[in-house]
PDB file of N, CA and C in Angstrom:
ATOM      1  N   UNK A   1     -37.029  91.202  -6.960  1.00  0.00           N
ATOM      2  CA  UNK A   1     -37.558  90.426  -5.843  1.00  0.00           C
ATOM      3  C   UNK A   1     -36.404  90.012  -4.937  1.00  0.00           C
ATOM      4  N   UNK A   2     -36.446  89.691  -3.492  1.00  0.00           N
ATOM      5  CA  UNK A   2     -35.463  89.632  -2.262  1.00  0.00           C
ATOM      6  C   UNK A   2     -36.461  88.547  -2.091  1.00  0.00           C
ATOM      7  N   UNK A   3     -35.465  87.096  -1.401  1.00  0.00           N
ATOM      8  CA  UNK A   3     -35.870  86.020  -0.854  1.00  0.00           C
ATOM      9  C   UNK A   3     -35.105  86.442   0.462  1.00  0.00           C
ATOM     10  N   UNK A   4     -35.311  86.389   1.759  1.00  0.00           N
ATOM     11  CA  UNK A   4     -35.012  86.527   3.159  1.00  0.00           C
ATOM     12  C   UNK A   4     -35.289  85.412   3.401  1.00  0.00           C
ATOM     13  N   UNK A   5     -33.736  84.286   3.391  1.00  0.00           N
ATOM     14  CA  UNK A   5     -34.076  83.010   4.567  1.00  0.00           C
ATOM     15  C   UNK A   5     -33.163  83.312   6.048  1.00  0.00           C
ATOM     16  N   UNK A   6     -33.685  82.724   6.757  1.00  0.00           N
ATOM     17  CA  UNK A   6     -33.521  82.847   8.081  1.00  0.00           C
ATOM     18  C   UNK A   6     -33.457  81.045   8.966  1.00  0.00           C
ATOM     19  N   UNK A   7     -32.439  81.034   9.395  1.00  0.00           N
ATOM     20  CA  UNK A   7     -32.550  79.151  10.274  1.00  0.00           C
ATOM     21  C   UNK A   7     -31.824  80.105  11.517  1.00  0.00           C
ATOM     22  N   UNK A   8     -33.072  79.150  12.161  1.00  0.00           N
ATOM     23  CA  UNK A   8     -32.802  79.110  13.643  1.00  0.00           C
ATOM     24  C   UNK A   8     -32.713  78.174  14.817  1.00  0.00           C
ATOM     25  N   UNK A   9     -31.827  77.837  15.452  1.00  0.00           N
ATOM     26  CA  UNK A   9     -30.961  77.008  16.572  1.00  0.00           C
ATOM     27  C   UNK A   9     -31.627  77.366  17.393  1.00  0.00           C
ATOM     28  N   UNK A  10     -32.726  76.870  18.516  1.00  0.00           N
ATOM     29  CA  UNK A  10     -33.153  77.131  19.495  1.00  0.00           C
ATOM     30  C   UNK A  10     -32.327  76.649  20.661  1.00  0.00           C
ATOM     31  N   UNK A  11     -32.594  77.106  21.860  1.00  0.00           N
ATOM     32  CA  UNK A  11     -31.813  76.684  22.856  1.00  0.00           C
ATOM     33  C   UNK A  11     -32.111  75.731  23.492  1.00  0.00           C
ATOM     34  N   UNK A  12     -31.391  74.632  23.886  1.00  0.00           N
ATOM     35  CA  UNK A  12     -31.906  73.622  24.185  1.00  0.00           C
ATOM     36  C   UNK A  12     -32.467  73.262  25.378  1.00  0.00           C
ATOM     37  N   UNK A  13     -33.334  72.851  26.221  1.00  0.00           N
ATOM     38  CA  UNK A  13     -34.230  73.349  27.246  1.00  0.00           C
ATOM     39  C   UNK A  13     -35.096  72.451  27.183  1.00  0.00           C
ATOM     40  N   UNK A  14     -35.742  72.108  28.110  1.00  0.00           N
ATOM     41  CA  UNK A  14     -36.796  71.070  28.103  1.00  0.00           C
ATOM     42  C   UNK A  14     -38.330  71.484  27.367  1.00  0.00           C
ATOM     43  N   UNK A  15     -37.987  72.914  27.523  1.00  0.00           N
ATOM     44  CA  UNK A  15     -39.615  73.360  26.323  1.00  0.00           C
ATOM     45  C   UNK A  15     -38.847  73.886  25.011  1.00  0.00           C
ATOM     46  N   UNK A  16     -37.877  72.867  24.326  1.00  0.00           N
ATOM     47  CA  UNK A  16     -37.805  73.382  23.444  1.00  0.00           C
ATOM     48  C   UNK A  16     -38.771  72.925  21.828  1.00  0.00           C
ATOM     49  N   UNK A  17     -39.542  71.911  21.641  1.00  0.00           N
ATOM     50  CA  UNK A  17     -40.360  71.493  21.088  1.00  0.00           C
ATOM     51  C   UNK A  17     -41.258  72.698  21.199  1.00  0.00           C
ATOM     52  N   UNK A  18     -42.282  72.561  22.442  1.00  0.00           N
ATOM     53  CA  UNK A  18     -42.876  74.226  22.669  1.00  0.00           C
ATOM     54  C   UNK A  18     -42.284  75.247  21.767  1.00  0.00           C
ATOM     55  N   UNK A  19     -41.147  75.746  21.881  1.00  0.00           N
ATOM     56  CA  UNK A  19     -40.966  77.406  21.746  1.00  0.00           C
ATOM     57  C   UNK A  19     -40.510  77.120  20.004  1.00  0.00           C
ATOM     58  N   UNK A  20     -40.464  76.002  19.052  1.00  0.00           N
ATOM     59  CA  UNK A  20     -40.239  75.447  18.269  1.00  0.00           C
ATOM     60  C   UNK A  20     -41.560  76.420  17.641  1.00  0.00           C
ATOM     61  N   UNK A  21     -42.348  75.427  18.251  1.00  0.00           N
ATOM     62  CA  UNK A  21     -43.779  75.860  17.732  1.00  0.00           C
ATOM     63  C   UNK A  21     -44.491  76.887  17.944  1.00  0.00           C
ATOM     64  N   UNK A  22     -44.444  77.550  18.924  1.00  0.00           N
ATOM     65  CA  UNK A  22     -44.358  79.237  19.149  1.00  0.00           C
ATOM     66  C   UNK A  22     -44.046  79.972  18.308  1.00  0.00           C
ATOM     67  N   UNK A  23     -42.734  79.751  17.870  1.00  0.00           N
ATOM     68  CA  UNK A  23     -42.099  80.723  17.211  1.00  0.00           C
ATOM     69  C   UNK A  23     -42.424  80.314  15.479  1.00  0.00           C
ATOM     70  N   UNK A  24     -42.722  79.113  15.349  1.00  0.00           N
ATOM     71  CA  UNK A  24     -43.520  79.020  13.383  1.00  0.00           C
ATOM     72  C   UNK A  24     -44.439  79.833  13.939  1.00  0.00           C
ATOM     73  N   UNK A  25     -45.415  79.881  14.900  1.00  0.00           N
ATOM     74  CA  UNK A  25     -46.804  80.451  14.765  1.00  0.00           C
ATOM     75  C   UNK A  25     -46.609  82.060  14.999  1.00  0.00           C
ATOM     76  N   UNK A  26     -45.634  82.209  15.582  1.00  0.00           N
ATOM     77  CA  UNK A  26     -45.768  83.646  15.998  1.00  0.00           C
ATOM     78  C   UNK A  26     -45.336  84.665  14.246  1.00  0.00           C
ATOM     79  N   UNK A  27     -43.958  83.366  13.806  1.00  0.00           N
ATOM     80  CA  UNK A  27     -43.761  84.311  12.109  1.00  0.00           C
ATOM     81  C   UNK A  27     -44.728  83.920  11.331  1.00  0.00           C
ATOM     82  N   UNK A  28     -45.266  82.494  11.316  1.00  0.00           N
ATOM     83  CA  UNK A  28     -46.335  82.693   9.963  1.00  0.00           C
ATOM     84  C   UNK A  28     -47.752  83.813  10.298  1.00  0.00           C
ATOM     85  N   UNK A  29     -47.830  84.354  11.456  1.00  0.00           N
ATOM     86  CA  UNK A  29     -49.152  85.223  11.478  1.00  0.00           C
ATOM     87  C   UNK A  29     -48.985  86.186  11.077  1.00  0.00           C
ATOM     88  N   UNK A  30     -46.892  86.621  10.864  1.00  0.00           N
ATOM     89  CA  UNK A  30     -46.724  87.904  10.120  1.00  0.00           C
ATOM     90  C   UNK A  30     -47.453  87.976   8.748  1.00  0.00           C
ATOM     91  N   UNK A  31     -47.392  87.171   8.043  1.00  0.00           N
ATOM     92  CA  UNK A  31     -47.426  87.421   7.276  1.00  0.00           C
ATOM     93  C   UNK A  31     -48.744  88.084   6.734  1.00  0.00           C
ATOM     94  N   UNK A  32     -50.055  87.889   7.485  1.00  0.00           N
ATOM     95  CA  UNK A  32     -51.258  88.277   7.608  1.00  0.00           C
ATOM     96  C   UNK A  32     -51.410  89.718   8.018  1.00  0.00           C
ATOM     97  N   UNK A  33     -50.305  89.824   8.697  1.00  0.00           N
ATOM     98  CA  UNK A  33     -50.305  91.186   9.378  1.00  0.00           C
ATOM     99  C   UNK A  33     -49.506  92.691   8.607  1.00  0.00           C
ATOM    100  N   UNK A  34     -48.110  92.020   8.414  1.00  0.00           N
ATOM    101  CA  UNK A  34     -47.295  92.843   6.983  1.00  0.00           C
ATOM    102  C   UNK A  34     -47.418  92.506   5.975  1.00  0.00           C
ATOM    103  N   UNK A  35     -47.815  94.148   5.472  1.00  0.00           N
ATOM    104  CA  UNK A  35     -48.404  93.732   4.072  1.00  0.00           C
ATOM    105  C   UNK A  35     -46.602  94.004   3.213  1.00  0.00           C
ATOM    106  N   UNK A  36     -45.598  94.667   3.716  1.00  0.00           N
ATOM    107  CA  UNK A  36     -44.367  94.116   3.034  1.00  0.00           C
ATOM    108  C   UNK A  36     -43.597  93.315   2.400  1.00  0.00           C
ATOM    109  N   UNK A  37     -44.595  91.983   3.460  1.00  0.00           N
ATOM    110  CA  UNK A  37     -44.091  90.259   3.072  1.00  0.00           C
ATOM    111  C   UNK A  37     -44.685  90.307   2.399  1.00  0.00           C
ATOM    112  N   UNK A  38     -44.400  90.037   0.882  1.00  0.00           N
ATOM    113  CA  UNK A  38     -45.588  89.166   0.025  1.00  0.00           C
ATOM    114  C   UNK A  38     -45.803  87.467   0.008  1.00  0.00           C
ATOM    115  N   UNK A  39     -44.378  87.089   0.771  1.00  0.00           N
ATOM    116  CA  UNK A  39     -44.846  85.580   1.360  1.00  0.00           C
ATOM    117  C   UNK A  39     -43.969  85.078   2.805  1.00  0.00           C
ATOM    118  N   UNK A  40     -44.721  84.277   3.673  1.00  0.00           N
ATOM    119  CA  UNK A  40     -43.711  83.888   4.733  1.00  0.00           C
ATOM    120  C   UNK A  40     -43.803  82.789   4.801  1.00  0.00           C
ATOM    121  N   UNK A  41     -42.986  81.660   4.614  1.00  0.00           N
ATOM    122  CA  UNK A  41     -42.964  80.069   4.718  1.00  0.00           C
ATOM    123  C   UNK A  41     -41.952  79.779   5.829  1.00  0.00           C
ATOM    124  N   UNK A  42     -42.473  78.677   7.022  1.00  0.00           N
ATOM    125  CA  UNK A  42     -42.043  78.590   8.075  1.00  0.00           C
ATOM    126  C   UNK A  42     -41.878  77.026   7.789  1.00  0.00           C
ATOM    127  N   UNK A  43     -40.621  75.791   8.026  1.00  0.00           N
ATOM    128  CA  UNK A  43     -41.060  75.138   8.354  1.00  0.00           C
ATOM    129  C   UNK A  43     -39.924  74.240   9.397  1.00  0.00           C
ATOM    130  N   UNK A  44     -40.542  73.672  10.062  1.00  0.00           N
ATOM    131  CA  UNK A  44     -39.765  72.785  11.298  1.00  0.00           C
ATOM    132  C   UNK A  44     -38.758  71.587  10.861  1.00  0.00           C
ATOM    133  N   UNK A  45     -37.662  71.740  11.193  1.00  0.00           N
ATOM    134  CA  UNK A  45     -36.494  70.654  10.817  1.00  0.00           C
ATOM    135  C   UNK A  45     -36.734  69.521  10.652  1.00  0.00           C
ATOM    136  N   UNK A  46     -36.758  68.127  10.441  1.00  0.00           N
ATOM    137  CA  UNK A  46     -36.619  66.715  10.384  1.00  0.00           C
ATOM    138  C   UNK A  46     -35.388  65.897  10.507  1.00  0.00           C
ATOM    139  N   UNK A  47     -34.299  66.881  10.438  1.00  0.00           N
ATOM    140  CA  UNK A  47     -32.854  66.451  10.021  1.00  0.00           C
ATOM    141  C   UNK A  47     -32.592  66.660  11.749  1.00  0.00           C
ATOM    142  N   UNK A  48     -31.911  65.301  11.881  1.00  0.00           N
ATOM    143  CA  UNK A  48     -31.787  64.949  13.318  1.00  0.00           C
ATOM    144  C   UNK A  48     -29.594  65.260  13.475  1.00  0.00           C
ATOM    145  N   UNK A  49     -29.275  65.630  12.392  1.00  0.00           N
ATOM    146  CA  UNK A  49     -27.730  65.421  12.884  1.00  0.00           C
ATOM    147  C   UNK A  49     -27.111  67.112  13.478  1.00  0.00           C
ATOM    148  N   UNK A  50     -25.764  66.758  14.457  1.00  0.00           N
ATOM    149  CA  UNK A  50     -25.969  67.930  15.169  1.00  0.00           C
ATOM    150  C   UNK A  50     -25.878  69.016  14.505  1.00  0.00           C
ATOM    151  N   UNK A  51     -25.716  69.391  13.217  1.00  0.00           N
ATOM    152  CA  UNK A  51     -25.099  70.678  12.432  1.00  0.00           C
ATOM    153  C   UNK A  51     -26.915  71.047  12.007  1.00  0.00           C
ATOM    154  N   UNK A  52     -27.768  70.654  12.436  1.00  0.00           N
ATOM    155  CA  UNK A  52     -29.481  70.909  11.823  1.00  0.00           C
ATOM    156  C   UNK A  52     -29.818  72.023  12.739  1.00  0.00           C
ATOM    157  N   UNK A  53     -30.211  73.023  12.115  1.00  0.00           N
ATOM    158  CA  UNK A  53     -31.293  74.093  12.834  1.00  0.00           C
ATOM    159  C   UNK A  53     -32.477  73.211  12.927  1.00  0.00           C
ATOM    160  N   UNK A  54     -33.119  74.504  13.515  1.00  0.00           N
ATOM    161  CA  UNK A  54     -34.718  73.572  14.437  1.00  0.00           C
ATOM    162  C   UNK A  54     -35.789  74.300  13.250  1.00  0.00           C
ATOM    163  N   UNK A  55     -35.627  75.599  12.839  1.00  0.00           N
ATOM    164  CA  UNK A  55     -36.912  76.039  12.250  1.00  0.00           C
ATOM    165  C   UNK A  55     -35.894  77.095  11.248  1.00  0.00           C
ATOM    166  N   UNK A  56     -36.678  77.192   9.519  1.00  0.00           N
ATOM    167  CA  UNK A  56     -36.285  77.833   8.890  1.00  0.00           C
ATOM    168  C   UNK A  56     -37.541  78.519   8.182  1.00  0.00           C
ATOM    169  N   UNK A  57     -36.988  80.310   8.358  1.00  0.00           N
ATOM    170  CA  UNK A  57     -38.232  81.153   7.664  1.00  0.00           C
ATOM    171  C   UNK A  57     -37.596  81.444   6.324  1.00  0.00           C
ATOM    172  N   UNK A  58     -38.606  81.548   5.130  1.00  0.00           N
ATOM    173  CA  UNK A  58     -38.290  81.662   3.602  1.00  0.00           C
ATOM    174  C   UNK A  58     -39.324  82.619   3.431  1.00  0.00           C
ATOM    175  N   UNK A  59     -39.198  84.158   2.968  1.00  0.00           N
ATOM    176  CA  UNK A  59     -39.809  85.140   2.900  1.00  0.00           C
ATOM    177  C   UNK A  59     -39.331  86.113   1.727  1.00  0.00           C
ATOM    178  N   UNK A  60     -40.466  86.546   0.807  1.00  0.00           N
ATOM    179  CA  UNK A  60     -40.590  87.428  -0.452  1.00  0.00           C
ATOM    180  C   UNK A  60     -40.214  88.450  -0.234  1.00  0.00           C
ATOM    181  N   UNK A  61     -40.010  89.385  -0.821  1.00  0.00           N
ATOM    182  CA  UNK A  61     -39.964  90.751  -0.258  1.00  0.00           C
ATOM    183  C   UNK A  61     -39.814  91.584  -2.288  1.00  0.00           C
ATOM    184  N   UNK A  62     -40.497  92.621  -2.057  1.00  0.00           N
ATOM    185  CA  UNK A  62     -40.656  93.227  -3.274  1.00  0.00           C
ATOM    186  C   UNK A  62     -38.702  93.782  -3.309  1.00  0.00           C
ATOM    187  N   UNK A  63     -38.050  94.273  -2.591  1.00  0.00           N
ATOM    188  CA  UNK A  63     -37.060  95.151  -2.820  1.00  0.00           C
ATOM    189  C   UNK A  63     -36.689  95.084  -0.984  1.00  0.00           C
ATOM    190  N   UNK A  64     -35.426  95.884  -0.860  1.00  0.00           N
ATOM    191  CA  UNK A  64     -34.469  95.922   0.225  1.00  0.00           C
ATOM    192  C   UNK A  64     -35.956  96.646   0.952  1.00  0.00           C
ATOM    193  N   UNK A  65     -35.765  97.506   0.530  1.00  0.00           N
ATOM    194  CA  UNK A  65     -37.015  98.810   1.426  1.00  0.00           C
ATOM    195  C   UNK A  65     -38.235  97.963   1.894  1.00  0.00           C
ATOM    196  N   UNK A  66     -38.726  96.978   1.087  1.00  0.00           N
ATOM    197  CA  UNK A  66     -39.773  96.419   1.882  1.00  0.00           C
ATOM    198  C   UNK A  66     -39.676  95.381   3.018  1.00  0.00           C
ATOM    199  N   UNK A  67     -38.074  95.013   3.143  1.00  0.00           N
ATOM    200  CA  UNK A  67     -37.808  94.019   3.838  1.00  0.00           C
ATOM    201  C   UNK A  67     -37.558  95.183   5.134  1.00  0.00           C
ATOM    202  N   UNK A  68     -36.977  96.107   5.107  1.00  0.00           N
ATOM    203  CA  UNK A  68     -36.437  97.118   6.136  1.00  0.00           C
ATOM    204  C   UNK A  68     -37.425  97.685   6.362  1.00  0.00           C
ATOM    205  N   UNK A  69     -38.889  97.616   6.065  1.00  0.00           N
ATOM    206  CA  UNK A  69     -40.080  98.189   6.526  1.00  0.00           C
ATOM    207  C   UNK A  69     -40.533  97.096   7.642  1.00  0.00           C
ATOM    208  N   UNK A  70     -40.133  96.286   6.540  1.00  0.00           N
ATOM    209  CA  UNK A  70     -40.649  94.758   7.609  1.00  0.00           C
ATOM    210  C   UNK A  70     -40.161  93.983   9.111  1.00  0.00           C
ATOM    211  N   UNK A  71     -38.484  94.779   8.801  1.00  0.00           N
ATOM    212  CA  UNK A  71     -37.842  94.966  10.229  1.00  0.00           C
ATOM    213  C   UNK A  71     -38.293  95.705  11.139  1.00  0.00           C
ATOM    214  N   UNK A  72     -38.735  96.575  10.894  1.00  0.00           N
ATOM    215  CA  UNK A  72     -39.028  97.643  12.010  1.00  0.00           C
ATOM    216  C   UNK A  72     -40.636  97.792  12.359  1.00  0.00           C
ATOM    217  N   UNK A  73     -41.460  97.145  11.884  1.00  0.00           N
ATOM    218  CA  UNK A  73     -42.871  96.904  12.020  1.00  0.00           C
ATOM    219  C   UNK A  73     -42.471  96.799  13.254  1.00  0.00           C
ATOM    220  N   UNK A  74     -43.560  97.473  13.887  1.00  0.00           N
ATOM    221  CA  UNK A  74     -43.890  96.636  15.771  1.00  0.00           C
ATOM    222  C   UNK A  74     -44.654  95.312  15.925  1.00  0.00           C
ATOM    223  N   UNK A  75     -45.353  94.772  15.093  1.00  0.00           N
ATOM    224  CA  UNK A  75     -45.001  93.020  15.072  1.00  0.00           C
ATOM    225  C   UNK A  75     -44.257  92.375  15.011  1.00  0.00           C
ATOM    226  N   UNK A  76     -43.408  92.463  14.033  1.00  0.00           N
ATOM    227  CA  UNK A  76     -42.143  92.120  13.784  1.00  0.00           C
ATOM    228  C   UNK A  76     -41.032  92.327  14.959  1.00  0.00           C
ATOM    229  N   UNK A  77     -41.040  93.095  15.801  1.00  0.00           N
ATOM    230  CA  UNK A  77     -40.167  93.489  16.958  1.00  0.00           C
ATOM    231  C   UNK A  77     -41.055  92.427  17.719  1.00  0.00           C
ATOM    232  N   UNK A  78     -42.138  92.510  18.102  1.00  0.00           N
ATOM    233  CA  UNK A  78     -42.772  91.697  19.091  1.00  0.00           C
ATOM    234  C   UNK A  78     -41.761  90.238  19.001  1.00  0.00           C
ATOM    235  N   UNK A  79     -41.820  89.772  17.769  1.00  0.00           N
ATOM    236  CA  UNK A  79     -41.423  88.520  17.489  1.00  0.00           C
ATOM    237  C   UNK A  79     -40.006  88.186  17.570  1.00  0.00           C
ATOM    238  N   UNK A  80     -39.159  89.194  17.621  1.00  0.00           N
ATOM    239  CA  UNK A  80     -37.945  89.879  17.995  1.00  0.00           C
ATOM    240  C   UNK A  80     -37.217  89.655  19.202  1.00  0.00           C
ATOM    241  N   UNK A  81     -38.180  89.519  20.189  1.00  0.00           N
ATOM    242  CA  UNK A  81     -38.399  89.417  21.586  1.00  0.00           C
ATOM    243  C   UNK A  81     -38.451  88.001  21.775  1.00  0.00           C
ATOM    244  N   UNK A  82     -39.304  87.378  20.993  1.00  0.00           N
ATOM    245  CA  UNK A  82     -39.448  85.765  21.456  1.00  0.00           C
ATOM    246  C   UNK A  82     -38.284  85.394  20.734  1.00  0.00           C
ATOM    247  N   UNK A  83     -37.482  85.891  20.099  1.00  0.00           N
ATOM    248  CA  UNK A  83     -36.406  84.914  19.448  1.00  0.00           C
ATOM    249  C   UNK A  83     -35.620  85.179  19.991  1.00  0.00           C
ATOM    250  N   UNK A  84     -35.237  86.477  20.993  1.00  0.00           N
ATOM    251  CA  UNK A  84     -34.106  86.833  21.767  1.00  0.00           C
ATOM    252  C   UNK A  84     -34.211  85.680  22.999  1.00  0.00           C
ATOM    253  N   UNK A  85     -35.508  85.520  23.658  1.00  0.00           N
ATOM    254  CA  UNK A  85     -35.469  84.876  24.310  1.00  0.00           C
ATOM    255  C   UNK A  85     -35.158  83.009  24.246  1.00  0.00           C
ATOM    256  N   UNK A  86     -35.908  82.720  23.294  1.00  0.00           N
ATOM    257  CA  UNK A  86     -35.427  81.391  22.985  1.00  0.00           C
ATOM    258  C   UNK A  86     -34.583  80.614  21.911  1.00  0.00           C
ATOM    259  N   UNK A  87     -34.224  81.661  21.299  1.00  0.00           N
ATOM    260  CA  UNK A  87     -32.916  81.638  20.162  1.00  0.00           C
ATOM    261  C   UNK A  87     -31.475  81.041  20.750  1.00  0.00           C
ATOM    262  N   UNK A  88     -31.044  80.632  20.374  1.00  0.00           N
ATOM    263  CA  UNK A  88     -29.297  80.421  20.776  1.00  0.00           C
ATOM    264  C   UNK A  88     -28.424  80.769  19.097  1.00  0.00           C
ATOM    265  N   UNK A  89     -28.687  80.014  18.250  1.00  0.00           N
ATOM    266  CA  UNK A  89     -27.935  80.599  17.033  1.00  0.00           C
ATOM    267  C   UNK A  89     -28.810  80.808  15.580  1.00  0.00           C
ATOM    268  N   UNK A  90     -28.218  81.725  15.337  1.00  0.00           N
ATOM    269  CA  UNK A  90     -28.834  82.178  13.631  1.00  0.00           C
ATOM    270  C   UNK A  90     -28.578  82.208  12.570  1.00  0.00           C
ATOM    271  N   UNK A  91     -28.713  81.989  11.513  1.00  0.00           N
ATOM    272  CA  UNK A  91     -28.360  82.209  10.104  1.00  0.00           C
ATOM    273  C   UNK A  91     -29.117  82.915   9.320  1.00  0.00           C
ATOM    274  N   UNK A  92     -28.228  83.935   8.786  1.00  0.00           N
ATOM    275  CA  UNK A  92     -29.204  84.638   7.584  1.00  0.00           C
ATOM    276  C   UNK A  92     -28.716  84.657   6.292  1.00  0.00           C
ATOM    277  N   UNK A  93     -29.937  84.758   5.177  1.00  0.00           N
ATOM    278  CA  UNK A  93     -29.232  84.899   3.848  1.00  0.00           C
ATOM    279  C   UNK A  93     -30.055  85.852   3.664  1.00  0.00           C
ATOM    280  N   UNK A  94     -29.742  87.407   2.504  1.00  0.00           N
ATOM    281  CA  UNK A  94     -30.739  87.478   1.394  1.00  0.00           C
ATOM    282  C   UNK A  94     -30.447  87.761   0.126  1.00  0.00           C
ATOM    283  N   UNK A  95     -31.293  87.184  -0.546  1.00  0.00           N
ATOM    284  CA  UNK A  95     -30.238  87.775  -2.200  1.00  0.00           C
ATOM    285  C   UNK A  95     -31.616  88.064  -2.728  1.00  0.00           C
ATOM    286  N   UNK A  96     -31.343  88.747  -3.722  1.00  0.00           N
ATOM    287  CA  UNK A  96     -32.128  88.713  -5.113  1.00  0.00           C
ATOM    288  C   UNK A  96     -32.103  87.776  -6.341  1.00  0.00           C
ATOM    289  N   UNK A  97     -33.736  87.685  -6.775  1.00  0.00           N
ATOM    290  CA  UNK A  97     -33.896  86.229  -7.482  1.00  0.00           C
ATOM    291  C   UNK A  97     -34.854  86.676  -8.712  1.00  0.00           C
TER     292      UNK A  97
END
């Protein structure tokens, strides 16, 4: 099994609350959609100090191959797009668990 976490720094902007929430809704519908994910957990920061991302995704994945299926889905690109656009910084982990 592969856990894929992901935190993301949105850019700061007066709709950034908005695109906060955009972007949980736009990854948790993946998960309905790729059947690769066997889970996608989205949830929104609380931690107010400046080193805090805004939103962190926590996602299953059977093996590497199902996560790299899951990259290249054309949903997954869709969503690709909204993070290019309102993203500023990223973090990724994935390991096996």
């Amino acid at each position: 099994m592969l856990k894929h976490i992901v935190m993301f720094r949105l850019k700061d902007v007066p709709e950034k609350a908005e695109n906060i929430k955009k972007l949980k809704e736009a990854i948790d519908d993946l998960e309905e959609i790729i059947p690769e994910a066997q889970s996608i957990e989205t949830g929104t920061n609380v931690n107010t100090k400046p080193s805090a991302y805004d939103l962190v995704l926590v996602s299953e994945f059977e093996d590497e191959e199902a996560l790299d299926a899951y990259r290249v889905h054309p949903e997954h690109k869709k969503v690709l797009e909204l993070i290019k656009k309102v993203n500023d910084q990223i973090a990724v982990v994935d390991y096996h668990f």
